[in-house]
Protein backbone atom coordinates (compact mmCIF):
# COMPACT_ATOMS: atom_id res chain seq x y z
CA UNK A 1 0.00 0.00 0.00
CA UNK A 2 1.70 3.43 -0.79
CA UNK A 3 2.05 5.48 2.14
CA UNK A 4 3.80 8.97 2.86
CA UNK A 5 7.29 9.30 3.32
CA UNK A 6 6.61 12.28 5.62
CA UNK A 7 4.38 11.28 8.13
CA UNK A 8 6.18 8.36 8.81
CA UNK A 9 9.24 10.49 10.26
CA UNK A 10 7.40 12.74 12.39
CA UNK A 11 4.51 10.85 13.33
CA UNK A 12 7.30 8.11 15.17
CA UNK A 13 8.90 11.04 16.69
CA UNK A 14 5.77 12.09 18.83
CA UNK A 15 3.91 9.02 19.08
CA UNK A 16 7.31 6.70 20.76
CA UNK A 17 6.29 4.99 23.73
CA UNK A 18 8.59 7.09 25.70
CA UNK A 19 6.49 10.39 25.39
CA UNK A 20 2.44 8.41 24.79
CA UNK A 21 0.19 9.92 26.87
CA UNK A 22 -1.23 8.58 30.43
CA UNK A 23 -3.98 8.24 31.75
CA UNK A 24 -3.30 11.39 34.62
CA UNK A 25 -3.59 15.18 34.55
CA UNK A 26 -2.12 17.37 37.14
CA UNK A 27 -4.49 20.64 37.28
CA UNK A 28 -3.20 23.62 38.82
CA UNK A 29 -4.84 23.49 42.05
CA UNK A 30 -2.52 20.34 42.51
CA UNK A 31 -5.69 17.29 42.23
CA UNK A 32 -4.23 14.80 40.11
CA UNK A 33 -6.56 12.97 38.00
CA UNK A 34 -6.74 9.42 37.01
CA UNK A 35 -8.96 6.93 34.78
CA UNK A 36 -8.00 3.50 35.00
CA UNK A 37 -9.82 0.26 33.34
CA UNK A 38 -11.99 -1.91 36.17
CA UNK A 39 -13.61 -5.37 35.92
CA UNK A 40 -17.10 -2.82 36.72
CA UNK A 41 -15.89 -0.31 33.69
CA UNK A 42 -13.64 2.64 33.93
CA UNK A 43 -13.26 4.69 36.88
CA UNK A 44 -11.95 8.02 37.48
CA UNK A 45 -10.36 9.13 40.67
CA UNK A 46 -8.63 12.06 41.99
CA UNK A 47 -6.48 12.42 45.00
CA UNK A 48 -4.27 15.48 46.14
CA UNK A 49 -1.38 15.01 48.64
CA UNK A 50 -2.14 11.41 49.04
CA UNK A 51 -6.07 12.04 50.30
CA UNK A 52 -8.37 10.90 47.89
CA UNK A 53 -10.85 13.20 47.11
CA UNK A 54 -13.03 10.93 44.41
CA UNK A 55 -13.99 8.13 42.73
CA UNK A 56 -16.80 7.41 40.09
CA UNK A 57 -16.98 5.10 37.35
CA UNK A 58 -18.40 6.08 34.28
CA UNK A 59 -21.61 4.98 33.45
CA UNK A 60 -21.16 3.12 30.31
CA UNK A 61 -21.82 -0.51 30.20
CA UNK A 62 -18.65 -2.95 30.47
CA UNK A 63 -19.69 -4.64 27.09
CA UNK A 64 -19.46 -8.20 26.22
CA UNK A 65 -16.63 -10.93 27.49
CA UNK A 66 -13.31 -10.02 26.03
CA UNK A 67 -14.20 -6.45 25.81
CA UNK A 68 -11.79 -3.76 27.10
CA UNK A 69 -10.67 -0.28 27.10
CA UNK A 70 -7.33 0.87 26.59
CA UNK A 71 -5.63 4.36 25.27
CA UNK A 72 -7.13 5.94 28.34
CA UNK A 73 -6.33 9.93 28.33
CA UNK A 74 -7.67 12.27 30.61
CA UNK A 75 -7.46 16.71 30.84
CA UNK A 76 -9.23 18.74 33.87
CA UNK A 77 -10.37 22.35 32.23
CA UNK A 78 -10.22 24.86 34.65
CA UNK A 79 -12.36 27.30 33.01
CA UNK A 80 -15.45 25.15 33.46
CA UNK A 81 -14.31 22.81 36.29
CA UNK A 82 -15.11 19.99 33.99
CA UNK A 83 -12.59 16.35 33.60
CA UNK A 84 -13.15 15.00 30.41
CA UNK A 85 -11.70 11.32 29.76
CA UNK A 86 -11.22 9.21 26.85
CA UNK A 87 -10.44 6.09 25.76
CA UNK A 88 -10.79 3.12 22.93
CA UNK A 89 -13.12 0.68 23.65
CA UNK A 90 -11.91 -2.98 22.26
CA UNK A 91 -15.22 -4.82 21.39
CA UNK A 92 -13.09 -7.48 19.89
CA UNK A 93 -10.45 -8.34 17.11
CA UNK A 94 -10.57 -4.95 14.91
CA UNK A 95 -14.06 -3.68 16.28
CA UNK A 96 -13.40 -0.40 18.58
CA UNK A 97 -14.83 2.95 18.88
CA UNK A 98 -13.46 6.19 20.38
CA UNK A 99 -15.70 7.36 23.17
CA UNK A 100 -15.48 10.19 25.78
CA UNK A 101 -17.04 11.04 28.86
CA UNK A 102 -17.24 14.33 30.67
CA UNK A 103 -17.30 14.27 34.87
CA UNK A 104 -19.07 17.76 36.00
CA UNK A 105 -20.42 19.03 39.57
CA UNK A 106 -20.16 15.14 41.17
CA UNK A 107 -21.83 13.63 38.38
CA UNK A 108 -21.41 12.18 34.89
CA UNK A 109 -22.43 14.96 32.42
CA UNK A 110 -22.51 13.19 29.20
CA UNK A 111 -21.04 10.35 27.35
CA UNK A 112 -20.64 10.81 23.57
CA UNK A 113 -19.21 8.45 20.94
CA UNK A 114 -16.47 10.24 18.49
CA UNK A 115 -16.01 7.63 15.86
CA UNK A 116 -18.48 6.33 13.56
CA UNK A 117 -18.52 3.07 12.25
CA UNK A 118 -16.55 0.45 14.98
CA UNK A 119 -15.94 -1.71 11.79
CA UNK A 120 -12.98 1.05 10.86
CA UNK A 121 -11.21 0.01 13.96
CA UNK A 122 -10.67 3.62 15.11
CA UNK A 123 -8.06 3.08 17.56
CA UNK A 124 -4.81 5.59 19.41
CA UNK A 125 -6.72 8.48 20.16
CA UNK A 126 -4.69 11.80 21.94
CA UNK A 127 -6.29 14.60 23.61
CA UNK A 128 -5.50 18.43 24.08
CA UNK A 129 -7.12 20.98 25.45
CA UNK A 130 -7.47 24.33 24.14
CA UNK A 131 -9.24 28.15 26.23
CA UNK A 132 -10.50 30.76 24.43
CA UNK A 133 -11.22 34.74 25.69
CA UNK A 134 -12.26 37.16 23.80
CA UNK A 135 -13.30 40.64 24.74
CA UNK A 136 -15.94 42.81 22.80
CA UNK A 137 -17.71 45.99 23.28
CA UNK A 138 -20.63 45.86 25.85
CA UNK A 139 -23.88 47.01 23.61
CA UNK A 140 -25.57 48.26 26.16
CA UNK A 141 -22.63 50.68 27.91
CA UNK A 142 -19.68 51.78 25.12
CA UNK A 143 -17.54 52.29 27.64
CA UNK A 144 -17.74 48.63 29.14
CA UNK A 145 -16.86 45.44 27.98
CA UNK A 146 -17.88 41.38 27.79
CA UNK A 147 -15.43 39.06 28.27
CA UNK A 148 -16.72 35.70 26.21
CA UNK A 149 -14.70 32.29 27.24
CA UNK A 150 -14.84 28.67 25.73
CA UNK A 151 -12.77 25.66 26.48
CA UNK A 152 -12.32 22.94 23.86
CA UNK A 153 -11.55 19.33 24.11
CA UNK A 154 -9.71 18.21 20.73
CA UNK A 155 -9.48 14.39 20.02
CA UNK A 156 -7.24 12.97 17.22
CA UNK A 157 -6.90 9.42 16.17
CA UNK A 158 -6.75 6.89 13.54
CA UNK A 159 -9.02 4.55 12.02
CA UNK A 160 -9.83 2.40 8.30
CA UNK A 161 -8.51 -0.33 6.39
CA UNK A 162 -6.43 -1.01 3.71
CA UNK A 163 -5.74 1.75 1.70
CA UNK A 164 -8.75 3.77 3.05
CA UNK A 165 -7.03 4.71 6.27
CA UNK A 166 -6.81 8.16 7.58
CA UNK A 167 -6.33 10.59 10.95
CA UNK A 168 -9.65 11.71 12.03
CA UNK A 169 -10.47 14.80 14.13
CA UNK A 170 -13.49 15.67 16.76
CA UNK A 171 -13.80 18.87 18.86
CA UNK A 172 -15.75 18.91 22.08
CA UNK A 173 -16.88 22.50 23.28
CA UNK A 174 -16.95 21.86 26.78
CA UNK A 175 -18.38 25.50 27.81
CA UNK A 176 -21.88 24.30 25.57
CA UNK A 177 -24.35 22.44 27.47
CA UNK A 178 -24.74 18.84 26.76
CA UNK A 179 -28.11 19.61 24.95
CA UNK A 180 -26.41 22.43 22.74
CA UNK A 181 -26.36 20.97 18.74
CA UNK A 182 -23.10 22.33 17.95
CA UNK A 183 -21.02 21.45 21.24
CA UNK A 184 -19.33 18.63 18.79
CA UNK A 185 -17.69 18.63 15.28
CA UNK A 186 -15.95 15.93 13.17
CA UNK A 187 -13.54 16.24 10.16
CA UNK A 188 -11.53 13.34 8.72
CA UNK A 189 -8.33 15.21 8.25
CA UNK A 190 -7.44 13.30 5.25
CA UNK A 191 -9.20 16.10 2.89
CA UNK A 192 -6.39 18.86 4.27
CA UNK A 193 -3.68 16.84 2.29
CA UNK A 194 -1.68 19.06 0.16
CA UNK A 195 -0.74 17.23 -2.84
CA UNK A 196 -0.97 13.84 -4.39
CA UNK A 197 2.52 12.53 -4.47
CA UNK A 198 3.41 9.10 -5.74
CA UNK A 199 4.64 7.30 -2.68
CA UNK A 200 6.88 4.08 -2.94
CA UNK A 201 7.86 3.63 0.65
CA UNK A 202 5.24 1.75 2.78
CA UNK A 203 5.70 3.28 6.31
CA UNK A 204 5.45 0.78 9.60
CA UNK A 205 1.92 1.27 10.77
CA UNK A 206 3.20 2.06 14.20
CA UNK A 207 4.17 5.70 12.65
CA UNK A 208 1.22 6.07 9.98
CA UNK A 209 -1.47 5.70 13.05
CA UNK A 210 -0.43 8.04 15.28
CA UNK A 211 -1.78 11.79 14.85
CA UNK A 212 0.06 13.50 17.14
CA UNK A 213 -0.43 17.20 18.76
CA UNK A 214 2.54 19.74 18.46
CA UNK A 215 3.97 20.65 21.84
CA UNK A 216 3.52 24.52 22.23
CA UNK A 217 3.44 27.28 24.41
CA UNK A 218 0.10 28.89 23.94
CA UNK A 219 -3.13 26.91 24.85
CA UNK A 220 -5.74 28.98 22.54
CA UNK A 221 -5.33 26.74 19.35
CA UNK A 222 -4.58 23.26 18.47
CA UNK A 223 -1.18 22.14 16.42
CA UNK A 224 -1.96 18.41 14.71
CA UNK A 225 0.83 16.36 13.14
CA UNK A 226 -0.79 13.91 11.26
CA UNK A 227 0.18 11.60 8.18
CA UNK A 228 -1.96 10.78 5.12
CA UNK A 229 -1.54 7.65 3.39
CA UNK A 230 -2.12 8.97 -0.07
CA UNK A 231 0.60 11.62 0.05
CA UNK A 232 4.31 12.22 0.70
CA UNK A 233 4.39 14.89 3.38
CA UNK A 234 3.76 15.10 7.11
CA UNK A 235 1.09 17.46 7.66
CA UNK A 236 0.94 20.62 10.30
CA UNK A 237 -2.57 21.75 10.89
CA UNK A 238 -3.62 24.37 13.09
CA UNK A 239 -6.85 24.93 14.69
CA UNK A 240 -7.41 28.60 15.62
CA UNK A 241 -10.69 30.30 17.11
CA UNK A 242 -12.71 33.06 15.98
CA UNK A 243 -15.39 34.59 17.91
CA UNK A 244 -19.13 33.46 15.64
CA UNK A 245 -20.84 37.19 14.11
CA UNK A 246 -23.96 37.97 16.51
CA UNK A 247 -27.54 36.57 15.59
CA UNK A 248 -29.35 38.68 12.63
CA UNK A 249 -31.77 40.62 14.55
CA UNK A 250 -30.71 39.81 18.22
CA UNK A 251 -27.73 42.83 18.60
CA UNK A 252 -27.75 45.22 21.44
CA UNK A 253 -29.06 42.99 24.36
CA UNK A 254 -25.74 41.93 27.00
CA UNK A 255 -27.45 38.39 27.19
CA UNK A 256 -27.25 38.19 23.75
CA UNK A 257 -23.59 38.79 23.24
CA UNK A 258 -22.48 36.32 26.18
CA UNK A 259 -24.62 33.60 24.39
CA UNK A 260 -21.59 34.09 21.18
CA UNK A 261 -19.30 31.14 21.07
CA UNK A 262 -16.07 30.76 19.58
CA UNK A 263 -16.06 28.14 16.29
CA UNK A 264 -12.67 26.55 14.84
CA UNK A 265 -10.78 27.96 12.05
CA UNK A 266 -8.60 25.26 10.17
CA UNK A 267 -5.45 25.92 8.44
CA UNK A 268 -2.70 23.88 7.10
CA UNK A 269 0.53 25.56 8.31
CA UNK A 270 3.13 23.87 6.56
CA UNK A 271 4.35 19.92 5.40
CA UNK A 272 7.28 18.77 6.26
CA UNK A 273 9.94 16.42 4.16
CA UNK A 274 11.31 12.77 5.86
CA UNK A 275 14.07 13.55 8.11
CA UNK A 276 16.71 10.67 7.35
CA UNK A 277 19.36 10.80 9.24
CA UNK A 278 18.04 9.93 12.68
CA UNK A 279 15.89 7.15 13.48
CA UNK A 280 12.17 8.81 14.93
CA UNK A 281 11.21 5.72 17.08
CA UNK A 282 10.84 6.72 20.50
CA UNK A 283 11.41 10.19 20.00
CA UNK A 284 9.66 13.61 20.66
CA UNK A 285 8.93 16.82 18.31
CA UNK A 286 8.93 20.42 19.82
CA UNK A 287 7.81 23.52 17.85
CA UNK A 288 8.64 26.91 18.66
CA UNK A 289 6.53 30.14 17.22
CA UNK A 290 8.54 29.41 13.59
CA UNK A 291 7.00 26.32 13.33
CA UNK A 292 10.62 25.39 12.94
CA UNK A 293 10.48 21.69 14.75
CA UNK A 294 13.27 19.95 16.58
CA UNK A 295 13.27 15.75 16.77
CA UNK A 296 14.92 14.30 19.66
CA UNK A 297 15.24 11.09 21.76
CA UNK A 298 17.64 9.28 24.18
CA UNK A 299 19.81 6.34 23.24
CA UNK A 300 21.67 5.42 25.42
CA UNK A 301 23.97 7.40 27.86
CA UNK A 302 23.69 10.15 24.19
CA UNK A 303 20.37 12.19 23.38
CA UNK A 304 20.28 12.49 19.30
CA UNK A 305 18.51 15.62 17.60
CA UNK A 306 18.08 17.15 14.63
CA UNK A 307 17.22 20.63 13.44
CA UNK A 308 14.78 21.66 10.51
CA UNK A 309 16.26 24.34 8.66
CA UNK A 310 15.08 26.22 5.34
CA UNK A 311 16.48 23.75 3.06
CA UNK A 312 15.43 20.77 5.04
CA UNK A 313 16.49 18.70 8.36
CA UNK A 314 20.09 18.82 9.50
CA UNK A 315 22.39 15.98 10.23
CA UNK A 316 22.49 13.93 13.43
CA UNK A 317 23.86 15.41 16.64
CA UNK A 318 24.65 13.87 19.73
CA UNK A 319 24.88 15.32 23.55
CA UNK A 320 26.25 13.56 25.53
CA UNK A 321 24.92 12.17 28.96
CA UNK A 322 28.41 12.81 30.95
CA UNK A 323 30.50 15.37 32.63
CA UNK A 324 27.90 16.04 35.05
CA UNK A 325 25.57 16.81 32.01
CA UNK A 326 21.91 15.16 32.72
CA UNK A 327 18.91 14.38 30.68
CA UNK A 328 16.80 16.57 32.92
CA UNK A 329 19.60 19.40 31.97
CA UNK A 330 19.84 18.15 28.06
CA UNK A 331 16.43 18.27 27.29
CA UNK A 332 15.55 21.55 27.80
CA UNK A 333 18.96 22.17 25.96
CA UNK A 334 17.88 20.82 22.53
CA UNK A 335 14.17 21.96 23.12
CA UNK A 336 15.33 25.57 23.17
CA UNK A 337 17.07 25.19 19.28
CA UNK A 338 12.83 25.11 18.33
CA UNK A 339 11.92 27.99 16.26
């Protein structure tokens, strides 16, 4: 099956078992949060200095014998005060579905199902969260303002067969109620792909299915790495926010203007080329406001890197782990060569 040559680069360099994603979240009023798979279904818990402060399984029914959930992510927003989880739920060999389930005010706000058809095995899904604020005149006093907030869950994963495989994308509005039409949106991020390039090189699926998200420093927007089997390049996407026009008709009341949301604004940023002169597996990309990326992982007592520049990836370097040089001092090292 042809595959990019891109994606396969990049998307090992995220998704390496060394950086996946757990099951915890530390929010910032120190409670960290934890799902975990149970013989009675999955149950969250959170505990803070050692005290545990909860635990409540979600209400979703276990499923049949040899059914199980795996992939479990979890992300507290502290905007809303809601704990959204996630997971893949195995209903057997190649049947799974993506589902998520949002915790709110001691109770289990809603369960939704992300993926469509279990039949396309969706399966690796990764989380981010994203917060939104945006200030606009108050209609009623011009010399006032409303401040307008939303917090997003974004979900990535992976999911077809044979050559009609591709990274799917859903986004969760977690400041809509559960009733609220437009609190969830889909796109199958195949249809950003950039060109159709003849690809010879059939990628090891353990790089093709992982979409990844782009470690950065701002939280109002979503960066996804993701590859695309029917071209050559490793896609950057970014999801960006804009604040929705108000309703025809409805201007010039306050409750009006608090009831705008914020709806996503897709982009592709830029592609990216195979890096070849460093092996991805294991390893972790880091953008800076460039988009410039820098690959890195640890082998050994060395870390290896490499550095995209205009006229494509640089070769290998090594630091190495000696001299009173450690990986806690390395990494940041190489992180701060991002762009």
């Amino acid at each position: 099956m042809r595959r990019l040559l891109s994606v396969v680069a990049l998307g090992v360099a995220v998704a390496g078992t060394g950086w996946a994603a757990t099951p915890f979240y530390l929010d910032r009023s120190g409670v960290l949060w934890k799902a975990t798979a149970e013989p009675t279904g999955l149950v969250l818990s959170a505990e803070r200095g050692g005290v545990n402060l909860l635990t409540s399984t979600v209400p979703f029914i276990v499923g049949i014998p040899g059914s199980n959930d795996t992939e479990i992510q979890v992300a507290a927003d502290e905007v809303t005060g809601k704990v959204a989880v996630v997971w893949q739920r195995n209903w057997g060999e190649g049947l799974s579905e993506i589902l998520a389930a949002v915790w709110h005010g001691g109770e289990w706000e809603q369960l939704v199902r992300l993926s469509g058809d279990f039949w396309t095995n969706p399966r690796f899904p990764t989380i981010r969260l994203s917060q939104v604020t945006t200030v606009v005149a108050d209609p009623e006093d011009p010399e006032a303002t409303v401040t307008i907030r939303d917090s997003f869950l974004h979900v990535m994963w992976w999911e077809g067969l044979g050559e009609a495989q591709d990274a799917s994308y859903a986004l969760l509005r977690l400041t809509a109620e559960p009733a609220e039409d437009d609190r969830l949106r889909t796109r199958n991020l195949g249809e950003f792909a950039a060109s159709r390039i003849p690809c010879e090189i059939d990628p090891p699926a353990s790089v093709v299915e992982h979409p990844l998200f782009a470690s950065q420093p701002t939280h109002d927007r979503a960066l996804l790495f993701f590859a695309t089997p029917r071209v050559c390049l490793f896609h950057l996407v970014e999801v960006g926010f804009e604040l929705e026009p108000p309703p025809n008709g409805e201007g010039g009341l306050v409750g009006t203007v608090q009831r705008r949301r914020h709806r996503p604004v897709f982009g592709v940023r830029t592609v990216f080329p195979t890096p070849g002169a460093i092996s991805l597996a294991g390893a972790r990309v880091v953008l800076g406001p460039n988009l410039s990326p820098v690959a890195y992982r640890v082998v050994g007592s060395e870390l290896e890197y490499i550095v995209a520049r205009p006229q494509g990836w640089s070769e290998k370097r090594t630091l190495q782990l000696a001299h009173g040089l450690t990986i806690d001092q390395a990494i940041p090292l190489v992180e701060n060569l991002a762009r």
